[in-house]
N, C-alpha and C. Protein backbone atom coordinates (compact mmCIF):
# COMPACT_ATOMS: atom_id res chain seq x y z
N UNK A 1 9.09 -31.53 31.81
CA UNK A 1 8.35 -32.58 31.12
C UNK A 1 6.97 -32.08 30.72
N UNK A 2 6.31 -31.10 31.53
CA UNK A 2 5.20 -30.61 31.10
C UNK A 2 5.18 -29.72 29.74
N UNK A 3 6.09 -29.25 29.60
CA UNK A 3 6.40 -28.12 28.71
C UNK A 3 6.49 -29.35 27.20
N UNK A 4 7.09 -30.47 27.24
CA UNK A 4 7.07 -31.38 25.96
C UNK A 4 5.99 -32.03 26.02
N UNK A 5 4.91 -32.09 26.88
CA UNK A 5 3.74 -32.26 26.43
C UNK A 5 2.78 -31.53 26.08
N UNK A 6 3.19 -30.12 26.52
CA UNK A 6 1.99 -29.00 25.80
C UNK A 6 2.46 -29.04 24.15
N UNK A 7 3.89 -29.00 23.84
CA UNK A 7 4.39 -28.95 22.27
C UNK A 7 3.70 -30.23 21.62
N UNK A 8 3.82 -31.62 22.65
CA UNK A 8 3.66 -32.78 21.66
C UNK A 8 1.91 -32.79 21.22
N UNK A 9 0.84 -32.15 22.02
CA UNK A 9 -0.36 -31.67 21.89
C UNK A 9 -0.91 -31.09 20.81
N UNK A 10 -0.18 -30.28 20.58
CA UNK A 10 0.09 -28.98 19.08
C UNK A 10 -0.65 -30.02 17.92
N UNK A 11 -1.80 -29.79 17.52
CA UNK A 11 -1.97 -30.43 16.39
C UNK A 11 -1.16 -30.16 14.69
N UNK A 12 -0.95 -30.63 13.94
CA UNK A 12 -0.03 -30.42 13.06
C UNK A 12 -0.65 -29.06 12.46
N UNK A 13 -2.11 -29.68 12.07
CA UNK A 13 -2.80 -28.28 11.68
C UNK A 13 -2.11 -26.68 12.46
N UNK A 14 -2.62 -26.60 13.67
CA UNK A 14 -2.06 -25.70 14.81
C UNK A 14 -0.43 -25.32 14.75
N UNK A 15 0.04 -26.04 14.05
CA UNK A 15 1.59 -25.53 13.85
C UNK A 15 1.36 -24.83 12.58
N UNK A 16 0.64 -25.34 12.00
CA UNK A 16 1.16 -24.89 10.25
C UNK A 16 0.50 -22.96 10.48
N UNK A 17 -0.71 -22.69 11.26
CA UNK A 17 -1.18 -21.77 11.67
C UNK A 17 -0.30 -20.67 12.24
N UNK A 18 0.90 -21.00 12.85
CA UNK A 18 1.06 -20.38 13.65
C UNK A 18 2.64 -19.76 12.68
N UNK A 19 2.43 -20.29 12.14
CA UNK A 19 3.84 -20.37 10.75
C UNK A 19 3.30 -18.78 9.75
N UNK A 20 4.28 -17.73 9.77
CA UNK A 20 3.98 -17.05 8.80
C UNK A 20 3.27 -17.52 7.35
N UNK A 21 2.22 -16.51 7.18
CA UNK A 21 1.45 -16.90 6.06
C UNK A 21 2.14 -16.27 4.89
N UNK A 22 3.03 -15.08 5.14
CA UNK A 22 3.49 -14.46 4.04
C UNK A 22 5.08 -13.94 3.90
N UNK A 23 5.48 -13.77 2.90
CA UNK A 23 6.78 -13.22 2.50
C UNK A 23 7.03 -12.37 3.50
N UNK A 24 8.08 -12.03 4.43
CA UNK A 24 7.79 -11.28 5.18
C UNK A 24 9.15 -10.57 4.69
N UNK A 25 10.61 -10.95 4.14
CA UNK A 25 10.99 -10.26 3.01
C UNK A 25 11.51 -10.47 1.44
N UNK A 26 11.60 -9.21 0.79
CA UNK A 26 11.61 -9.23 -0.61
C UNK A 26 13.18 -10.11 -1.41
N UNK A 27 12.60 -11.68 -1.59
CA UNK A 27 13.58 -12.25 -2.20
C UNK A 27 14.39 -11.53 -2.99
N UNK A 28 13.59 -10.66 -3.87
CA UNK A 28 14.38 -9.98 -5.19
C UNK A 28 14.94 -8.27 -4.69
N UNK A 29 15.06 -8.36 -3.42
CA UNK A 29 16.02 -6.63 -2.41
C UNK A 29 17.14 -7.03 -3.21
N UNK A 30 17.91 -7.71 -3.28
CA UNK A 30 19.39 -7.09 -3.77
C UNK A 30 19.53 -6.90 -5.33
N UNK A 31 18.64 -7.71 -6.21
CA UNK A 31 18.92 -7.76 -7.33
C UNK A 31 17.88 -6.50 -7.92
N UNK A 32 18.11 -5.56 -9.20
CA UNK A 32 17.22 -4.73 -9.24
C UNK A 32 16.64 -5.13 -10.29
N UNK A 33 16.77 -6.38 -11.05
CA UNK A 33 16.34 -6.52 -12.14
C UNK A 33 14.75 -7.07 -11.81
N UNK A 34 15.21 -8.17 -10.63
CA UNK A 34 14.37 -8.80 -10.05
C UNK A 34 13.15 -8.00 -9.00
N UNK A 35 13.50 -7.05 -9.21
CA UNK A 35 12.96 -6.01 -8.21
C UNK A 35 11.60 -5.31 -9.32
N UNK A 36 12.42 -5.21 -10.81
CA UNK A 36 11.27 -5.83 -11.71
C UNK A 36 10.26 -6.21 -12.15
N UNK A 37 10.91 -7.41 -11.73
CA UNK A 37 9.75 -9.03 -11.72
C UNK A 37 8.92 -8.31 -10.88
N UNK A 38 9.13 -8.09 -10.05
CA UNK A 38 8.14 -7.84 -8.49
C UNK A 38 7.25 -7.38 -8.76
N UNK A 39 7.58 -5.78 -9.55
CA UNK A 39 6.61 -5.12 -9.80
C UNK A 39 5.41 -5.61 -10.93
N UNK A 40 6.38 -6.36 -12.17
CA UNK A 40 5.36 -6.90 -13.27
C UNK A 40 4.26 -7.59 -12.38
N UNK A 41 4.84 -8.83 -11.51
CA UNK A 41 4.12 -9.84 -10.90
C UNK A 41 2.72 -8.88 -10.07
N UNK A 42 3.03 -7.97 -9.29
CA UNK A 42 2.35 -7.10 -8.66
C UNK A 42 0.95 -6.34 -9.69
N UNK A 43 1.72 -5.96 -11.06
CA UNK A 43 0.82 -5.39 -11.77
C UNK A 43 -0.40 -6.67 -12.84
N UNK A 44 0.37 -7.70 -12.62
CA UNK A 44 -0.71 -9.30 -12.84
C UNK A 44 -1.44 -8.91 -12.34
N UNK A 45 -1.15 -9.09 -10.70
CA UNK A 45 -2.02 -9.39 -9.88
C UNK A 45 -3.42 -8.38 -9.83
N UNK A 46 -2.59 -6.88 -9.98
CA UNK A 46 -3.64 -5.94 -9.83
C UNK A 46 -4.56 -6.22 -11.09
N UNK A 47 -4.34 -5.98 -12.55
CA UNK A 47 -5.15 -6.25 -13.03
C UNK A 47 -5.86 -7.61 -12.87
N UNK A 48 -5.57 -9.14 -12.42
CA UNK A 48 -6.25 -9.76 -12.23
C UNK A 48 -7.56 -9.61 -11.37
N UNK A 49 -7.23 -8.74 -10.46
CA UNK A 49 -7.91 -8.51 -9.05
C UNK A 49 -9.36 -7.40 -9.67
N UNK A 50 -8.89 -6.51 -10.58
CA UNK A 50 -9.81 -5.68 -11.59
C UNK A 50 -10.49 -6.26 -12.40
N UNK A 51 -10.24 -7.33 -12.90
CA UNK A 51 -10.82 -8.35 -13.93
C UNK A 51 -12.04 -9.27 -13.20
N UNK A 52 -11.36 -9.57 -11.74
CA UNK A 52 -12.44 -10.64 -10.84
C UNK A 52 -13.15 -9.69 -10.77
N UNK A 53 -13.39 -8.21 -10.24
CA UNK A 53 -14.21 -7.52 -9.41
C UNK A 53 -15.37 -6.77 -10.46
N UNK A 54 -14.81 -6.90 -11.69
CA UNK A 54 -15.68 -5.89 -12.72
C UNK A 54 -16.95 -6.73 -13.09
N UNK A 55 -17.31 -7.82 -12.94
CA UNK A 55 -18.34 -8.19 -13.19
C UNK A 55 -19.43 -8.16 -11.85
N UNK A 56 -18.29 -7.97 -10.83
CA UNK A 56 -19.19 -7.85 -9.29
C UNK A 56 -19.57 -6.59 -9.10
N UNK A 57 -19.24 -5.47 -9.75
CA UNK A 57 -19.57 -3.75 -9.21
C UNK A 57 -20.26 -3.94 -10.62
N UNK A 58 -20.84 -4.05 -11.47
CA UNK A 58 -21.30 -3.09 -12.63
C UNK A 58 -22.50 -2.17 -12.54
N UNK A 59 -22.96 -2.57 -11.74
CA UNK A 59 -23.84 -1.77 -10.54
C UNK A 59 -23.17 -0.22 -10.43
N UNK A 60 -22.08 -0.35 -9.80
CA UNK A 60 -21.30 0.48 -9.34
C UNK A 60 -19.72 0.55 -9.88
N UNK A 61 -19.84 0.79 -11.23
CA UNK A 61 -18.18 0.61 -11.79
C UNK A 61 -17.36 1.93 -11.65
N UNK A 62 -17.93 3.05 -10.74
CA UNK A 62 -17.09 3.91 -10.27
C UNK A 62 -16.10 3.97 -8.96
N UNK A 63 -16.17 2.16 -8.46
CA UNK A 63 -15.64 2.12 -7.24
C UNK A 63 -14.16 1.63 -7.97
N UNK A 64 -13.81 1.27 -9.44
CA UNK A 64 -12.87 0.57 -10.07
C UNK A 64 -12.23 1.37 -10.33
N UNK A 65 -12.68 2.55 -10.92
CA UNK A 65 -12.05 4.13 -11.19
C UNK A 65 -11.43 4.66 -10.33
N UNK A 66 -12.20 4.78 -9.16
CA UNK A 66 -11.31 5.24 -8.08
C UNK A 66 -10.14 4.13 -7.56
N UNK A 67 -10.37 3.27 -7.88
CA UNK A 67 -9.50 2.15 -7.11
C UNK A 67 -8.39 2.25 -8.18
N UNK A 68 -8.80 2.47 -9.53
CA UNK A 68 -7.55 2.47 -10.10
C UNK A 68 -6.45 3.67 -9.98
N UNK A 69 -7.41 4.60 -10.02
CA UNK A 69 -6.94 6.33 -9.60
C UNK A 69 -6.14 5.99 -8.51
N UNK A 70 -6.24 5.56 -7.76
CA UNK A 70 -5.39 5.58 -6.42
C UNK A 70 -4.35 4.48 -6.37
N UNK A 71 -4.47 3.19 -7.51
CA UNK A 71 -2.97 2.42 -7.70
C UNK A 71 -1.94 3.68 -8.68
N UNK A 72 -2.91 4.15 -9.22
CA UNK A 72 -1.74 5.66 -10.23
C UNK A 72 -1.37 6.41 -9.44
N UNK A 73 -1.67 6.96 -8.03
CA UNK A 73 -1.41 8.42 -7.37
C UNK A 73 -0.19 7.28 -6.34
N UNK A 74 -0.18 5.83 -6.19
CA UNK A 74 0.53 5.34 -5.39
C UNK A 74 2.08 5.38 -5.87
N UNK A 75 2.73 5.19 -4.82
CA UNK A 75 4.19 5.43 -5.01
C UNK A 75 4.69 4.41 -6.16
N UNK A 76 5.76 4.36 -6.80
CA UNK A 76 6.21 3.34 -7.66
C UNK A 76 7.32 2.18 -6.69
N UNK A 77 7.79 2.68 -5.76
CA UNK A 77 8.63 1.78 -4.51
C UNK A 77 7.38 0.83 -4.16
N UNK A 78 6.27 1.49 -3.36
CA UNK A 78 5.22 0.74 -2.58
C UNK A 78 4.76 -0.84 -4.01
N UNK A 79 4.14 -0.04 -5.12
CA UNK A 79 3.64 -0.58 -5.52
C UNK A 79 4.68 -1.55 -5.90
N UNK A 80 6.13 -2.31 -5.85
CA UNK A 80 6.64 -3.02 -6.51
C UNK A 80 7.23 -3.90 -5.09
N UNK A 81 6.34 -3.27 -4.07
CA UNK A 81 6.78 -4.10 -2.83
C UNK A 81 6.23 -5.39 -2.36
N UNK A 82 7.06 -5.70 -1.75
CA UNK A 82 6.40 -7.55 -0.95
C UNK A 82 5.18 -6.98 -0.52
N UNK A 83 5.14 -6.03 0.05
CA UNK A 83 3.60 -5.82 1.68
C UNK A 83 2.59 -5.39 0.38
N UNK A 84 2.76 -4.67 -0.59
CA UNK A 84 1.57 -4.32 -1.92
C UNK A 84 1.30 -6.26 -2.41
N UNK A 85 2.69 -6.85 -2.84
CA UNK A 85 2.18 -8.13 -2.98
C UNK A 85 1.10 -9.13 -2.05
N UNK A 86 1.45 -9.00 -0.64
CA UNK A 86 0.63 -9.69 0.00
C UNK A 86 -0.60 -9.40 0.28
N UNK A 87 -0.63 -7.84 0.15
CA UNK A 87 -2.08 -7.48 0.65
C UNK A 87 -3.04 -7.43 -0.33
N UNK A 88 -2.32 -7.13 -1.71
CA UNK A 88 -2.86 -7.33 -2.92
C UNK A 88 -3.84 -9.19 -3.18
N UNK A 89 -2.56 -9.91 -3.30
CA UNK A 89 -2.80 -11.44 -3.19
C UNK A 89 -4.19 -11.89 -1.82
N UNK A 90 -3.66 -11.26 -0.56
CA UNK A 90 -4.96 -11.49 0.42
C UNK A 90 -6.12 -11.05 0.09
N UNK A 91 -6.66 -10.00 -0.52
CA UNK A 91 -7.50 -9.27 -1.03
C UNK A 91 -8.03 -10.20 -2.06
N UNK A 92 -7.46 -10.66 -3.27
CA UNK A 92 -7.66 -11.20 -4.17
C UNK A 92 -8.55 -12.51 -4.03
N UNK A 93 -7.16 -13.40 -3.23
CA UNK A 93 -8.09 -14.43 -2.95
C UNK A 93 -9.70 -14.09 -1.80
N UNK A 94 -9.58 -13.65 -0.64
CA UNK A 94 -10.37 -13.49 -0.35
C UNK A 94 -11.71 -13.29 -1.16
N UNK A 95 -11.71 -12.24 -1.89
CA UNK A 95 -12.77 -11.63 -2.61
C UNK A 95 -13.27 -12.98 -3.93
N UNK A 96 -12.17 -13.61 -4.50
CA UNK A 96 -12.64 -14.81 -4.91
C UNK A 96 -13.62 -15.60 -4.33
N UNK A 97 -13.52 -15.96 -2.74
CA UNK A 97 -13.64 -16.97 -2.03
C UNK A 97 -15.16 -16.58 -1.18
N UNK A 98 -15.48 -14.77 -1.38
CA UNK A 98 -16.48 -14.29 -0.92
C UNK A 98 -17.27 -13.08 -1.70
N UNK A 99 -17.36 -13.34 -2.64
CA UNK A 99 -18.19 -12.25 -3.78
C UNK A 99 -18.76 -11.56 -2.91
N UNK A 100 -19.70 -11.98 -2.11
CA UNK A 100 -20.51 -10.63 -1.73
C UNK A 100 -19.75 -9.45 -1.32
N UNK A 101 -18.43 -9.71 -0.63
CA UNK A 101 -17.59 -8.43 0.33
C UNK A 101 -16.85 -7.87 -0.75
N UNK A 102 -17.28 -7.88 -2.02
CA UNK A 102 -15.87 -7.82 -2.83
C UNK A 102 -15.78 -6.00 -2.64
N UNK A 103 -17.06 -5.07 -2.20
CA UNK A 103 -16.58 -4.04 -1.85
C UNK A 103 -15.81 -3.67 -1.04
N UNK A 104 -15.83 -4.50 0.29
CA UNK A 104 -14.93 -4.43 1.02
C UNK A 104 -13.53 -4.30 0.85
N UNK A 105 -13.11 -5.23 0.08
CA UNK A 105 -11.64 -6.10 -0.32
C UNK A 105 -11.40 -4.48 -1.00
N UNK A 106 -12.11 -3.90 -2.27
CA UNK A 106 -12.08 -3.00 -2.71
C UNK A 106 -11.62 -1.99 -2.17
N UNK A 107 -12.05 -1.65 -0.87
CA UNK A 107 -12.01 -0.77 0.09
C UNK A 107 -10.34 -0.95 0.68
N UNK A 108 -10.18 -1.93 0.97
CA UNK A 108 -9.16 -2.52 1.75
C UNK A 108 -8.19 -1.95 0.79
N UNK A 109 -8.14 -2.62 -0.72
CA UNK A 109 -7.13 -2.05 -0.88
C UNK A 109 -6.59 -0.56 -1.62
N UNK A 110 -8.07 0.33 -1.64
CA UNK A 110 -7.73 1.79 -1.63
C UNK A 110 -7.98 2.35 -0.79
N UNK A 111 -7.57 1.88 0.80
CA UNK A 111 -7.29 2.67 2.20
C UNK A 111 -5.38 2.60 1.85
N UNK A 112 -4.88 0.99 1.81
CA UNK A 112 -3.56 0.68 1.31
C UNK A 112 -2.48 1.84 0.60
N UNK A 113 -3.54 1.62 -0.91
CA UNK A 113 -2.68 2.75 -1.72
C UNK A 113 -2.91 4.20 -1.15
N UNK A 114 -4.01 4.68 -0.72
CA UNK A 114 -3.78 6.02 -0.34
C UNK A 114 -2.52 5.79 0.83
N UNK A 115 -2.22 4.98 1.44
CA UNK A 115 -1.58 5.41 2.41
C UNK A 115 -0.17 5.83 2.12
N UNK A 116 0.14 4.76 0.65
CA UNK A 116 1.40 5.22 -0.15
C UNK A 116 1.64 5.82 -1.19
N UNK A 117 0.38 7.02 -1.00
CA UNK A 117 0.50 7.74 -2.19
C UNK A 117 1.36 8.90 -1.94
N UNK A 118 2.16 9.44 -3.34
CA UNK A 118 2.98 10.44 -3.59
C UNK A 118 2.88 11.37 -3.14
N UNK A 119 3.13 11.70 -1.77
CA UNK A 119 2.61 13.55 -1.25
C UNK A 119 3.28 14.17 -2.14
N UNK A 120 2.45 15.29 -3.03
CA UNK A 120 3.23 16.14 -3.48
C UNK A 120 3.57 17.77 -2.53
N UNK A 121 4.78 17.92 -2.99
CA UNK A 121 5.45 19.03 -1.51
C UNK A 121 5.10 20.29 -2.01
N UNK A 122 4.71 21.43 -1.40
CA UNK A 122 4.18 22.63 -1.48
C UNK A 122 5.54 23.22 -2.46
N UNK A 123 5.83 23.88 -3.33
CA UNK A 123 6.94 24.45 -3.47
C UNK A 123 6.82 26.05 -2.76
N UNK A 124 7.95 26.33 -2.52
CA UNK A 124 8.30 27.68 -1.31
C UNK A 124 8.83 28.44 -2.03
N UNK A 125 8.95 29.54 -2.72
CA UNK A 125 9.47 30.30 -3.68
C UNK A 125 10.19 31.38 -2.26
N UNK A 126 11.26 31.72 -3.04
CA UNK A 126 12.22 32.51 -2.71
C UNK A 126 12.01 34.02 -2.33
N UNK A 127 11.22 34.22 -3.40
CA UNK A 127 10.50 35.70 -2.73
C UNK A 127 10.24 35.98 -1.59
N UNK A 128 9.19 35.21 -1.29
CA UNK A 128 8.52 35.55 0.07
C UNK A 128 8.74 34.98 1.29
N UNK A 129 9.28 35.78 2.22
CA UNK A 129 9.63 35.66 3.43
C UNK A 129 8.84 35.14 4.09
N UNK A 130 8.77 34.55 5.53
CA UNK A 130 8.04 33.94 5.95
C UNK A 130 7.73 35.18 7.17
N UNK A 131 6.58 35.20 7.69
CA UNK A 131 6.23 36.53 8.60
C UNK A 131 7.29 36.58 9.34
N UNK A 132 7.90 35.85 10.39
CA UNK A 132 9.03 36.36 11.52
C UNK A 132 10.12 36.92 10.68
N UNK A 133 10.36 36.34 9.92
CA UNK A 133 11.68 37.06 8.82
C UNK A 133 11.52 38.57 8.67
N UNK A 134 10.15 38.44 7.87
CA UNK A 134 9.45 39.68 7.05
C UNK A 134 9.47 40.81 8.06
N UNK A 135 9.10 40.54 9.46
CA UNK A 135 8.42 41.81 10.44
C UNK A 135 10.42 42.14 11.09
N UNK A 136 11.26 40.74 11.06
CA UNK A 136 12.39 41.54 11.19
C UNK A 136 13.68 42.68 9.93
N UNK A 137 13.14 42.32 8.63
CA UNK A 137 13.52 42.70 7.88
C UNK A 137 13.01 44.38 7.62
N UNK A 138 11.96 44.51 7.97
CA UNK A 138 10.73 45.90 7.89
C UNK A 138 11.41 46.95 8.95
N UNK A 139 11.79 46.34 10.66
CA UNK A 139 12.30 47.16 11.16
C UNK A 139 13.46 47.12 11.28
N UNK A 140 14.57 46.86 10.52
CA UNK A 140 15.71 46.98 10.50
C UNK A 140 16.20 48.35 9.87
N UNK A 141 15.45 48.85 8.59
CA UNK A 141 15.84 49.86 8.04
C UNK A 141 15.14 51.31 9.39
N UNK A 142 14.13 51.05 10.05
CA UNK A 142 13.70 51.87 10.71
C UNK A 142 14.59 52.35 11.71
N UNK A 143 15.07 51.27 12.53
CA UNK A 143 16.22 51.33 13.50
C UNK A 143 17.61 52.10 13.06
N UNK A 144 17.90 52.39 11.93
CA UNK A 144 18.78 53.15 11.13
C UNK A 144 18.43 54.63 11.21
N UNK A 145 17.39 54.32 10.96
CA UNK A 145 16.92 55.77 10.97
C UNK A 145 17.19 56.97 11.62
């Protein structure tokens, strides 16, 4: 009985809180058309989010450059994802709701994209052996000898 009075306590507010705030998955995973949408909707958002912030940096409109530089170096999967949508959208509104931090928000979300940016992979050419190879390949002909 105690336990249905700690629940009946719960103010309504206090429930709605405790309720996911966000998509937690991508309605449009099975369909790829819709997978799409995602991304268009995503690329709204980003330029919306560039549009709020450019009158707040002009001071400093090299923080937009880089911020954009780093939605281009980001993956094309990430960027058409739910978690780019939400953090994008949190960012957004926030920075609406608090001009002064809008560097922050800025910040926030080119820590994001670097994190899903495109490693590009060393290529390894065929030639060259790697030292343990190389130092066994050198005395093999010696041992013949």
């Amino acid at each position: 009985s105690s336990s249905k009075r700690q629940t009946s306590n719960v103010s309504p507010a206090r429930r709605q809180q405790q309720a996911p705030t966000h998509i937690v998955h991508s309605p449009f995973a099975s369909n790829r058309k819709s997978v799409n949408a995602l991304q268009a909707e995503n690329q709204k958002l980003f330029s919306e989010f560039l549009e709020h912030c450019t009158s707040l940096t002009k001071d400093c409109p090299e923080v937009l450059t880089f911020l954009q530089t780093k939605h281009a170096k980001a993956s094309a999967e990430f960027l058409s994802s739910v978690e780019f949508r939400n953090t994008l959208g949190r960012c957004l509104t926030r920075a609406q709701a608090n001009s002064s931090k809008t560097f922050v928000y800025i910040n926030e979300l080119c820590t994001v994209l670097k994190q899903h940016t495109v490693k590009k992979r060393p290529v390894l050419s065929q030639a060259e052996p790697s030292a343990s190879t190389s130092g066994a390949t050198r005395s093999a002909p010696d041992s013949l000898q």
